[in-house]
Every structure is written in C-alpha cells, then in structure tokens.
C-alpha atoms as a PDB file:
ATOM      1  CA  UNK A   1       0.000   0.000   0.000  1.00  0.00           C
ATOM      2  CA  UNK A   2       1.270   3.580  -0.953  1.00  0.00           C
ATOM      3  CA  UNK A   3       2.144   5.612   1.855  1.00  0.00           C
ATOM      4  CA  UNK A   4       1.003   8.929   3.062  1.00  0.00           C
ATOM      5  CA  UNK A   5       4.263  10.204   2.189  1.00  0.00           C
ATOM      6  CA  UNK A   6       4.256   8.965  -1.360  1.00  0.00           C
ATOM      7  CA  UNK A   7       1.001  10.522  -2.225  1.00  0.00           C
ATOM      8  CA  UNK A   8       1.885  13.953  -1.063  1.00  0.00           C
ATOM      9  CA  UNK A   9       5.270  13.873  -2.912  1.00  0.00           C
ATOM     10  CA  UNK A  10       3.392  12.321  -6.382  1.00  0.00           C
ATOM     11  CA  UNK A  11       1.233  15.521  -5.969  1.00  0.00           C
ATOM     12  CA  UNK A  12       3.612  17.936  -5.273  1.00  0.00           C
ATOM     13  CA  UNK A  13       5.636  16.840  -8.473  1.00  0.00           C
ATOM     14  CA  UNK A  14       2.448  16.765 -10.706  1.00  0.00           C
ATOM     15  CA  UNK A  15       1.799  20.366  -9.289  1.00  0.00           C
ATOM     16  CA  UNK A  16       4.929  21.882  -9.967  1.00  0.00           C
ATOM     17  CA  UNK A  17       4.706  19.720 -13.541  1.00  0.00           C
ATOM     18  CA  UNK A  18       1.731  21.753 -14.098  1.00  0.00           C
ATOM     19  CA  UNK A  19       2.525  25.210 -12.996  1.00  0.00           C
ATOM     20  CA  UNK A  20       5.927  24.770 -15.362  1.00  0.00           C
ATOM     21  CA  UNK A  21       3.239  24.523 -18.096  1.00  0.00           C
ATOM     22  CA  UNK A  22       1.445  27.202 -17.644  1.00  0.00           C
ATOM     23  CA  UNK A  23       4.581  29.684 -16.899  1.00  0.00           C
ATOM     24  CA  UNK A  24       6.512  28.617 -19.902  1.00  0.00           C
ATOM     25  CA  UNK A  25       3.451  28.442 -22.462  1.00  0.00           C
ATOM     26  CA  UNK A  26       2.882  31.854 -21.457  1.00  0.00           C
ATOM     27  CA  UNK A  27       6.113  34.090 -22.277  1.00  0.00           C
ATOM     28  CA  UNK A  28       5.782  32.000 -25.480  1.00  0.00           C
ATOM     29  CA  UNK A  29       2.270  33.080 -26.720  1.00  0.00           C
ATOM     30  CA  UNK A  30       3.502  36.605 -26.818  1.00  0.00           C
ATOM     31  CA  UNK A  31       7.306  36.779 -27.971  1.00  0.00           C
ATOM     32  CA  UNK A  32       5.645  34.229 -31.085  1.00  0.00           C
ATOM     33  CA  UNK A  33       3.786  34.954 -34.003  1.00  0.00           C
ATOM     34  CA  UNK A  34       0.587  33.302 -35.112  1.00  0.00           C
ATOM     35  CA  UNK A  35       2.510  31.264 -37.396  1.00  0.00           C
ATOM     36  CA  UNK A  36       5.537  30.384 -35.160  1.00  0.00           C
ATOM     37  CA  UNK A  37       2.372  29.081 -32.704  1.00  0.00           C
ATOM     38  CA  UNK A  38       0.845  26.987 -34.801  1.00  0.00           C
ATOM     39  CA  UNK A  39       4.193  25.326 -36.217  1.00  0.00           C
ATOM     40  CA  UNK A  40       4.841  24.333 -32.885  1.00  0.00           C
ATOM     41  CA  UNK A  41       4.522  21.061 -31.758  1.00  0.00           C
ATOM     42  CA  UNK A  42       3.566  20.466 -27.947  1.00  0.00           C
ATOM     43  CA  UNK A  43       6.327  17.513 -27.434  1.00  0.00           C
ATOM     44  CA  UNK A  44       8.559  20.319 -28.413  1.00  0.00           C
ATOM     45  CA  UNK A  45       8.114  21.850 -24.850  1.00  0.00           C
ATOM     46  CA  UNK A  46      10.248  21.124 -22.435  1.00  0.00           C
ATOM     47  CA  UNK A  47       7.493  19.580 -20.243  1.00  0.00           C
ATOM     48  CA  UNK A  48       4.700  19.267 -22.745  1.00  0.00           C
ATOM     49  CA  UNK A  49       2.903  16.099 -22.845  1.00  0.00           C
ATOM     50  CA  UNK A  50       5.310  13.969 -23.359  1.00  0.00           C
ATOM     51  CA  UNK A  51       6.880  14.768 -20.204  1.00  0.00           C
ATOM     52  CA  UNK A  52       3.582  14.145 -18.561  1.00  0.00           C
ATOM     53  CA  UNK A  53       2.800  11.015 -19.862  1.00  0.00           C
ATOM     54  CA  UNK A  54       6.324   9.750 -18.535  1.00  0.00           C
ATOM     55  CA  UNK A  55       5.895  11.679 -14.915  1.00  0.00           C
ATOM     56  CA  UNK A  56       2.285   9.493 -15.174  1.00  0.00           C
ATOM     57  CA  UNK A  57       4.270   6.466 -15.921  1.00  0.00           C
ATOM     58  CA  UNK A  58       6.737   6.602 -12.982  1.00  0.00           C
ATOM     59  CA  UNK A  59       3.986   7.481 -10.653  1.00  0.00           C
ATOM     60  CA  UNK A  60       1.892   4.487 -11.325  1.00  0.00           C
ATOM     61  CA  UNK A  61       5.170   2.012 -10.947  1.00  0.00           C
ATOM     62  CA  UNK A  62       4.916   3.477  -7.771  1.00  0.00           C
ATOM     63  CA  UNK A  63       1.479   2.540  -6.870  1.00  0.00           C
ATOM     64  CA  UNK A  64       0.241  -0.478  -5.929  1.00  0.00           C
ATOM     65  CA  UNK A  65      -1.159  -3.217  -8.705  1.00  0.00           C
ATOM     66  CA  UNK A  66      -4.758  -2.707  -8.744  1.00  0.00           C
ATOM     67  CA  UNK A  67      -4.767   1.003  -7.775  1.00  0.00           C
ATOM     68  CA  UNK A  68      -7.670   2.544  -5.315  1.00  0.00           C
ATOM     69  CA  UNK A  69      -8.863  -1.453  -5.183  1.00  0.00           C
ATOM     70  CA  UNK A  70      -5.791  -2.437  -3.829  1.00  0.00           C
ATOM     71  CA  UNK A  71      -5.676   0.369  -1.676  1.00  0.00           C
ATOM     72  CA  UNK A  72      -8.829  -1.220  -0.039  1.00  0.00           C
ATOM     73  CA  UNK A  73      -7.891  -4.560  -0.431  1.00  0.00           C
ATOM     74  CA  UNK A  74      -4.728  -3.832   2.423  1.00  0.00           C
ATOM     75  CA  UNK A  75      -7.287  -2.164   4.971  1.00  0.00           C
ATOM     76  CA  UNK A  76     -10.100  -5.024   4.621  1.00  0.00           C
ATOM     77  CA  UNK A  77      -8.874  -6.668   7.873  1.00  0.00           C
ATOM     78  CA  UNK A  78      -9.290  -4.743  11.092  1.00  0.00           C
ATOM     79  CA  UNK A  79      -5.837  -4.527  13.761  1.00  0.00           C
ATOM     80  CA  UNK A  80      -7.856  -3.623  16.478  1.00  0.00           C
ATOM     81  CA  UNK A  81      -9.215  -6.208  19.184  1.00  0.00           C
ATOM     82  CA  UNK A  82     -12.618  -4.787  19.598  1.00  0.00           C
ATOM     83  CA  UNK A  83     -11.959  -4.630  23.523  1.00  0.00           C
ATOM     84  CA  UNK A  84      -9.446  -3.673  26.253  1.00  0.00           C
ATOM     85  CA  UNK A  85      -9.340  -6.867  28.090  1.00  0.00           C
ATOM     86  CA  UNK A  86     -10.213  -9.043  24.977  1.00  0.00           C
ATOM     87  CA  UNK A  87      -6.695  -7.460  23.378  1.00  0.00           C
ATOM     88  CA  UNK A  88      -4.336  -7.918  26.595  1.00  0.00           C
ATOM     89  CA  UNK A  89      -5.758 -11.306  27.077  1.00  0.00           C
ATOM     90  CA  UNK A  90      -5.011 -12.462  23.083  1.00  0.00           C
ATOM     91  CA  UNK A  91      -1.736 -10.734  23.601  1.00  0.00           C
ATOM     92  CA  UNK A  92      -0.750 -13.333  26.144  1.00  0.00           C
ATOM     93  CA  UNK A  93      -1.542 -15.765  23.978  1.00  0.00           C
ATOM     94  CA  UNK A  94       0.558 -14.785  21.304  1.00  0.00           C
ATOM     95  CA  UNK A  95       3.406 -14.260  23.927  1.00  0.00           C
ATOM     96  CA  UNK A  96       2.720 -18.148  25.325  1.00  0.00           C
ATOM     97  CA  UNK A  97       2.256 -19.946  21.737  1.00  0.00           C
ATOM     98  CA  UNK A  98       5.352 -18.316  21.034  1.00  0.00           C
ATOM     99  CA  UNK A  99       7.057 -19.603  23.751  1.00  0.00           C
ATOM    100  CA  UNK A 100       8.249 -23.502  23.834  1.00  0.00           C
ATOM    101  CA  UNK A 101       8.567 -23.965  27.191  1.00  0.00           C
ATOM    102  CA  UNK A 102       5.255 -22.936  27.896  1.00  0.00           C
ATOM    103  CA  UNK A 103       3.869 -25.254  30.277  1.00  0.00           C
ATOM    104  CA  UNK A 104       0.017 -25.607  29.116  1.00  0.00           C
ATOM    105  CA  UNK A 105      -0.949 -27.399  31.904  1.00  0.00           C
ATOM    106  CA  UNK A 106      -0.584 -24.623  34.077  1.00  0.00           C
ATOM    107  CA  UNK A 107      -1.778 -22.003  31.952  1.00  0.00           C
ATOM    108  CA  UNK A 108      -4.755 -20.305  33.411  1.00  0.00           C
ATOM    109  CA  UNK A 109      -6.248 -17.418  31.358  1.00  0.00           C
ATOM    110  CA  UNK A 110      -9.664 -17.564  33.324  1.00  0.00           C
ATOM    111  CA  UNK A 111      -7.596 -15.870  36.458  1.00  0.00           C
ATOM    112  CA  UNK A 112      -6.201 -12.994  34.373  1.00  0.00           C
ATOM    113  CA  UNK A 113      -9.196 -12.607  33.208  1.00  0.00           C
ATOM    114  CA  UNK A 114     -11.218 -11.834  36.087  1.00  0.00           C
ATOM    115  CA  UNK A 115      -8.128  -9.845  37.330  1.00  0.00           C
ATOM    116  CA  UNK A 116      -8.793  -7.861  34.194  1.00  0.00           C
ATOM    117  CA  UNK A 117     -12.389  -7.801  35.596  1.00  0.00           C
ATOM    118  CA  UNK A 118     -11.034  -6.487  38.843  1.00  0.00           C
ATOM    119  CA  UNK A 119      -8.898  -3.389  37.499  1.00  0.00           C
ATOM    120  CA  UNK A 120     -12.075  -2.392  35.161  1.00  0.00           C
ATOM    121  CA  UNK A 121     -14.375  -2.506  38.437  1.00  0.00           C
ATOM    122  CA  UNK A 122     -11.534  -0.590  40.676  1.00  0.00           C
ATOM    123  CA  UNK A 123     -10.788   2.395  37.791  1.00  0.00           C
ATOM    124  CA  UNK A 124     -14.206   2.615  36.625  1.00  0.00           C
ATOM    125  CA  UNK A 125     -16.605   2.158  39.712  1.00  0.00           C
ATOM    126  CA  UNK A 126     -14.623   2.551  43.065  1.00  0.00           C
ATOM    127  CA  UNK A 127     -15.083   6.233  44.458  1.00  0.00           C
ATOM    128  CA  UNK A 128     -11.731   7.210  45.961  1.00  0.00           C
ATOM    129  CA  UNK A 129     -11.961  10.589  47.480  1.00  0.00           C
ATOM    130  CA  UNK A 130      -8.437  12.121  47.949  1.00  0.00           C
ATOM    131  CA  UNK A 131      -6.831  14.022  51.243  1.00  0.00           C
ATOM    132  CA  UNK A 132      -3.498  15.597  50.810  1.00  0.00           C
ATOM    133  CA  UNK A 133      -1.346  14.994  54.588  1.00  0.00           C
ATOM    134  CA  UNK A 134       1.960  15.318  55.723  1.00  0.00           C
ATOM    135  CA  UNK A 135       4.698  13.739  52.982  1.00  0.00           C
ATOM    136  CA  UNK A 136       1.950  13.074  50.463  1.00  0.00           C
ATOM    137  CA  UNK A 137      -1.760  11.210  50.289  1.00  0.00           C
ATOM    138  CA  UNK A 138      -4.465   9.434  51.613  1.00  0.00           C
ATOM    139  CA  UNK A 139      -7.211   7.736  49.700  1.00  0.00           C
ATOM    140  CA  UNK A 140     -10.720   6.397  50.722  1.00  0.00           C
ATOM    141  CA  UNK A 141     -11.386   3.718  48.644  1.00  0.00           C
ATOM    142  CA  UNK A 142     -14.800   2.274  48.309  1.00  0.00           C
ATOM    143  CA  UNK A 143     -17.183   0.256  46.771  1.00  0.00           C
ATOM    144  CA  UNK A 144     -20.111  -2.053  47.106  1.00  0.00           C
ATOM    145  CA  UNK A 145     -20.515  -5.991  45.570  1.00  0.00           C
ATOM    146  CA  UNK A 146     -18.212  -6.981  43.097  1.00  0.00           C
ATOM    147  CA  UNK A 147     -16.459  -3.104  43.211  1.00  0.00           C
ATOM    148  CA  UNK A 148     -15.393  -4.233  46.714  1.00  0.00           C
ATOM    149  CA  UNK A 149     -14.217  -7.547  46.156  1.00  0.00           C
ATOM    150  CA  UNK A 150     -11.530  -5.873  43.544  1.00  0.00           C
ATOM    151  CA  UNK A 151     -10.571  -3.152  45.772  1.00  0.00           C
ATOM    152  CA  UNK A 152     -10.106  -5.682  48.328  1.00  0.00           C
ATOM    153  CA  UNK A 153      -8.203  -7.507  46.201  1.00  0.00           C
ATOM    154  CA  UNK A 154      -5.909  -4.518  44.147  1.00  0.00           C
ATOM    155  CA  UNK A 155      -5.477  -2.204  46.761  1.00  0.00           C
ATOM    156  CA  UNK A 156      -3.439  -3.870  49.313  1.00  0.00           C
ATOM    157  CA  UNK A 157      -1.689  -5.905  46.513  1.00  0.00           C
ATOM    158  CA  UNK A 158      -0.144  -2.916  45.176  1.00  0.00           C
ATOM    159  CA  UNK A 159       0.614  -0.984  48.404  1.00  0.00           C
ATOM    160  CA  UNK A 160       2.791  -4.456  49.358  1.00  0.00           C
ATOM    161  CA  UNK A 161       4.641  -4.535  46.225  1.00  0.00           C
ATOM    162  CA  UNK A 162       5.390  -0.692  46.346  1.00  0.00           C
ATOM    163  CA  UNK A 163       6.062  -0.434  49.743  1.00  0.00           C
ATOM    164  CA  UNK A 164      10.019   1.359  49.890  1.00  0.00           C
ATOM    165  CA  UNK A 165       9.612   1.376  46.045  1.00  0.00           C
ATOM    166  CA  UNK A 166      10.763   5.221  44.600  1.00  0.00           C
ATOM    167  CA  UNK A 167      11.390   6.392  48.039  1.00  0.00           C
ATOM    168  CA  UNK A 168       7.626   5.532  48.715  1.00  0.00           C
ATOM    169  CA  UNK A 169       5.875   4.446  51.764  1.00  0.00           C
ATOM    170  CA  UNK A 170       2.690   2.535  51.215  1.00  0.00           C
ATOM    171  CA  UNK A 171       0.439   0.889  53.395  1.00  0.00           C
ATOM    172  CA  UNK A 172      -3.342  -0.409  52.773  1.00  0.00           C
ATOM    173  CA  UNK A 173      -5.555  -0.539  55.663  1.00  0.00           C
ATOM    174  CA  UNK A 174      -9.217  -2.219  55.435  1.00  0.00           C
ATOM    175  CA  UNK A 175     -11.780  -1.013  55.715  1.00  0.00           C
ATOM    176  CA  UNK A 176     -15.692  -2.311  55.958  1.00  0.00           C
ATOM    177  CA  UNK A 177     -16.530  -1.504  52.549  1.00  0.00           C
ATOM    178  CA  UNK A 178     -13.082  -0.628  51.066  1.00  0.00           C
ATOM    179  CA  UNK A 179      -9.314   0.115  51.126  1.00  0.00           C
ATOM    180  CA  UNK A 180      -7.273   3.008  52.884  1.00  0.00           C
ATOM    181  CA  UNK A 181      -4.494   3.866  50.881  1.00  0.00           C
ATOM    182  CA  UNK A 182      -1.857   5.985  52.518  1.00  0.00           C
ATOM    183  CA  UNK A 183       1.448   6.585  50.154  1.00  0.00           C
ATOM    184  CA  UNK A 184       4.368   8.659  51.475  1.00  0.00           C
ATOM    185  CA  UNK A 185       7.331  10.136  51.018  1.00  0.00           C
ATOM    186  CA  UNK A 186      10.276  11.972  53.123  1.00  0.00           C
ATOM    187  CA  UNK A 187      11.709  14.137  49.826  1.00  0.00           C
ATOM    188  CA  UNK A 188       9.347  16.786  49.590  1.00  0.00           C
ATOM    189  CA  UNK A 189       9.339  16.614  45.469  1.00  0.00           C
ATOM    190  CA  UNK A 190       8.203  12.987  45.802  1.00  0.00           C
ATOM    191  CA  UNK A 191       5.206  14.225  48.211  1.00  0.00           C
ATOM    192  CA  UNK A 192       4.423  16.676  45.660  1.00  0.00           C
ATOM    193  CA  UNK A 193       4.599  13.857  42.761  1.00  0.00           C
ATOM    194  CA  UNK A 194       2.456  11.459  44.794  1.00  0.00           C
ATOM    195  CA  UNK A 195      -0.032  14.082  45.097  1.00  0.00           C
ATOM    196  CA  UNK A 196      -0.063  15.081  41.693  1.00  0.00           C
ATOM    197  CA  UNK A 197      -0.701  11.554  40.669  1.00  0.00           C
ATOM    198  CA  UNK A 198      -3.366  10.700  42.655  1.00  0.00           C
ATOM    199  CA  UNK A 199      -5.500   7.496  43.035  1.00  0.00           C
ATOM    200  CA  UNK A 200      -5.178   6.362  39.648  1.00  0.00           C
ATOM    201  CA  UNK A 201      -2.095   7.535  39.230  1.00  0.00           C
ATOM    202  CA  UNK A 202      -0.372   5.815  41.778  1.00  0.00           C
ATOM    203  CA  UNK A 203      -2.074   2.724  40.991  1.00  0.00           C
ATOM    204  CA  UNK A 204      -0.798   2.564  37.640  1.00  0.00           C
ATOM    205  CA  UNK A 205       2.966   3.844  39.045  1.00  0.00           C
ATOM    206  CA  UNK A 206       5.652   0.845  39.036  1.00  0.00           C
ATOM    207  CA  UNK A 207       5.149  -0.891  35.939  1.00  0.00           C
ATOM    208  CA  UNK A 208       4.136  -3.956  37.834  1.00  0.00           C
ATOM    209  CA  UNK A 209       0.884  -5.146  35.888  1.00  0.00           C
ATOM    210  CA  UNK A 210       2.025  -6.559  32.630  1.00  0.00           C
ATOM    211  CA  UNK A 211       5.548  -8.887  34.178  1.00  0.00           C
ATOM    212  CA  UNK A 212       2.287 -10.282  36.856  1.00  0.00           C
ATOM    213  CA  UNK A 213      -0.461 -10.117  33.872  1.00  0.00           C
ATOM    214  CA  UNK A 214       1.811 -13.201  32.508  1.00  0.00           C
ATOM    215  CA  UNK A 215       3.181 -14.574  35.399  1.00  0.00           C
ATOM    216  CA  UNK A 216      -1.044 -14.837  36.022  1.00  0.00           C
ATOM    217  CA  UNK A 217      -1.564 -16.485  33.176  1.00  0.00           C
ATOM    218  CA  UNK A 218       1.568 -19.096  33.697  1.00  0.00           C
ATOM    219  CA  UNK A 219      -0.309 -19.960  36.867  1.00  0.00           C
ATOM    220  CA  UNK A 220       2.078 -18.805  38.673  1.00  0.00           C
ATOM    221  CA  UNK A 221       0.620 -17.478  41.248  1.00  0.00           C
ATOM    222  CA  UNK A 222      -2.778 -17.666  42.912  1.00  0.00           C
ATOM    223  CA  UNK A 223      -5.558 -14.765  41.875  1.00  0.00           C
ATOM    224  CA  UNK A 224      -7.260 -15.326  44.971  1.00  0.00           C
ATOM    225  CA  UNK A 225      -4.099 -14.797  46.461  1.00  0.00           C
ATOM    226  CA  UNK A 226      -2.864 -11.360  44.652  1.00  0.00           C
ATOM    227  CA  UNK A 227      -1.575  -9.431  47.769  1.00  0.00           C
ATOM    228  CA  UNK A 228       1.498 -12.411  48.340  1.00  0.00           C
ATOM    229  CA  UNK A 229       3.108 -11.398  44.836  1.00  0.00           C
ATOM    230  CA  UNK A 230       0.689  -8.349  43.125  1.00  0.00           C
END
C-alpha cells in the first residue's frame, strides 16, 4: 500500500509539472507569431505532454497493482481487538504460543481474566476521594458488591509490592466496605509527585501489571491470592 508520504510527494511533483506549463506556455504566446504558434509542436516543450505522460508512468510504478482497489484490499482486515481486556488477554496468547517452554498445563487465562475484571471494576466504579497529609496522600477507597471484592483484592496488593519502592511508603488498611491507601514520602518533590498523581495515578505507578499479567496467566501465582506477589 502507498504511503502517506508517497502521495503527497506524487502531488507535489504533478503540481509543480503543471505550474511549469502554464509559466513557460505563457512568455511564449507573446514573444511568437501566429505562425511560429501553430508550427509548434507540444512535445517540443520542455514539459509538454510527453513529459507528462512519462511523470504518469513513474507514478503508477509506484502505486500499488490494482490502484484505489488495492488500496482497499490492504485495509479489509481490522488490527484492532474490539476490547481492552479481549486485546491484553489475546496478547498473552501470542506471547505463550510463542514460547516452547510454555507449560500448558498450568496455563490459566480464566484468572487474568477476572483480574482484568477487577482493574475495570476498581478504575471505573470505586469512588476514591483524595486528602493531601503530611509527605503526600491518603485515599478512601470504596465500593459495594463486586467493586469491593476488587478493591479488596488490588489495593493492598499494590501498596505491598510498592512499599520502599521510589522512596515511597505505602500501606493499605481495610476497611468495611473498602481500602485506605496511605502513600508517602520523606523528599518533599516525591510528596508533591504522589499528590499530583493521585489514586489512579499511583495505581498505575511501578510498571508492575504486565511482568504479573503473565506470570497470572503461567499460573504462577494464585488470583485469589494477589496481595502475596501483586
């Protein structure tokens, strides 16, 4: 398929093809006389015709065969997965089949799954009212029914592995319906980052979600079990 690029170069050549025309035909017309115009052949011009059919030639060799049809023909098949989950899920795939050692025995794509389920229900539906304190934040996380159960499950998994991580402290405390999240730090510009990050923000911090998204999948490790290695 032709690229962006091409197409705006091809057009900027048959512009300035064009405009040549019309400037040089032009001083012609009047330093000529009616006969001198009408002896004159057009593939006498420097860029008459005959140059045109030959810039026409070189820009079709660089099209593709078929034209506009295969221009269509290259975006027939959609690249995207329809769905968050459904993509990070088929992307695990692809990274297991590729993998020989793959054990499939122990492959469990049902508990990244509802994991998946879990970070959906915690960015989407907890509330999580922020308080700035001393060295950085404090978050009141909450939810009701299957909300809780993933902020249950999330919350205190990330605070444990992020606990000393970037000069953070983080601690999860429970509570009926939810999580307290407290995350500090003792260099002020970190308590000003973790602040400006917020819930979300710190949730996401760490990189830790795709290396355990796999490991998940492996079976690796429990998802009932998330705060021991999440």
């Amino acid at each position: 398929m032709i690229s962006t690029g091409k197409l705006v170069a091809i057009s900027a050549v048959l512009a300035v093809a064009a405009s040549g025309i019309a400037v040089a035909e032009t001083p012609g017309e009047h330093l000529m006389g009616p006969d001198r115009q009408q002896t004159m052949q057009p593939e006498q011009h420097p860029m008459g015709p005959s140059y045109m059919q030959e810039m026409m030639r070189q820009c079709q060799g660089m099209m593709p065969m078929g034209g506009h049809d295969g221009m269509r023909a290259a975006s027939t098949t959609p690249n995207l997965p329809g769905q968050d989950a459904f993509g990070a899920i088929q992307e695990v795939v692809r990274i297991l089949e590729a993998d020989p050692k793959t054990d499939w025995s122990q492959v469990n794509l049902e508990a990244l799954r509802q994991h998946l389920i879990d970070m959906n229900e915690v960015t989407l539906k907890a509330d999580a009212p922020a308080e700035p304190i001393d060295g950085g934040l404090q978050v009141t996380i909450t939810g009701s029914g299957r909300t809780l159960v993933a902020i249950q499950r999330m919350v205190p998994a990330w605070a444990s592995t992020m606990n000393d991580q970037q000069g953070w402290s983080t601690k999860a405390t429970p509570l009926p319906n939810g999580e307290l999240l407290t995350v500090t730090a003792t260099d002020p510009k970190e308590a000003q980052h973790i602040r400006g990050l917020g819930f979300i923000g710190l949730l996401v911090s760490g990189s830790i979600h795709q290396p355990h998204h796999l490991a998940m999948a492996k079976g690796e490790f429990d998802h009932e079990h998330l705060g021991q290695g999440h």
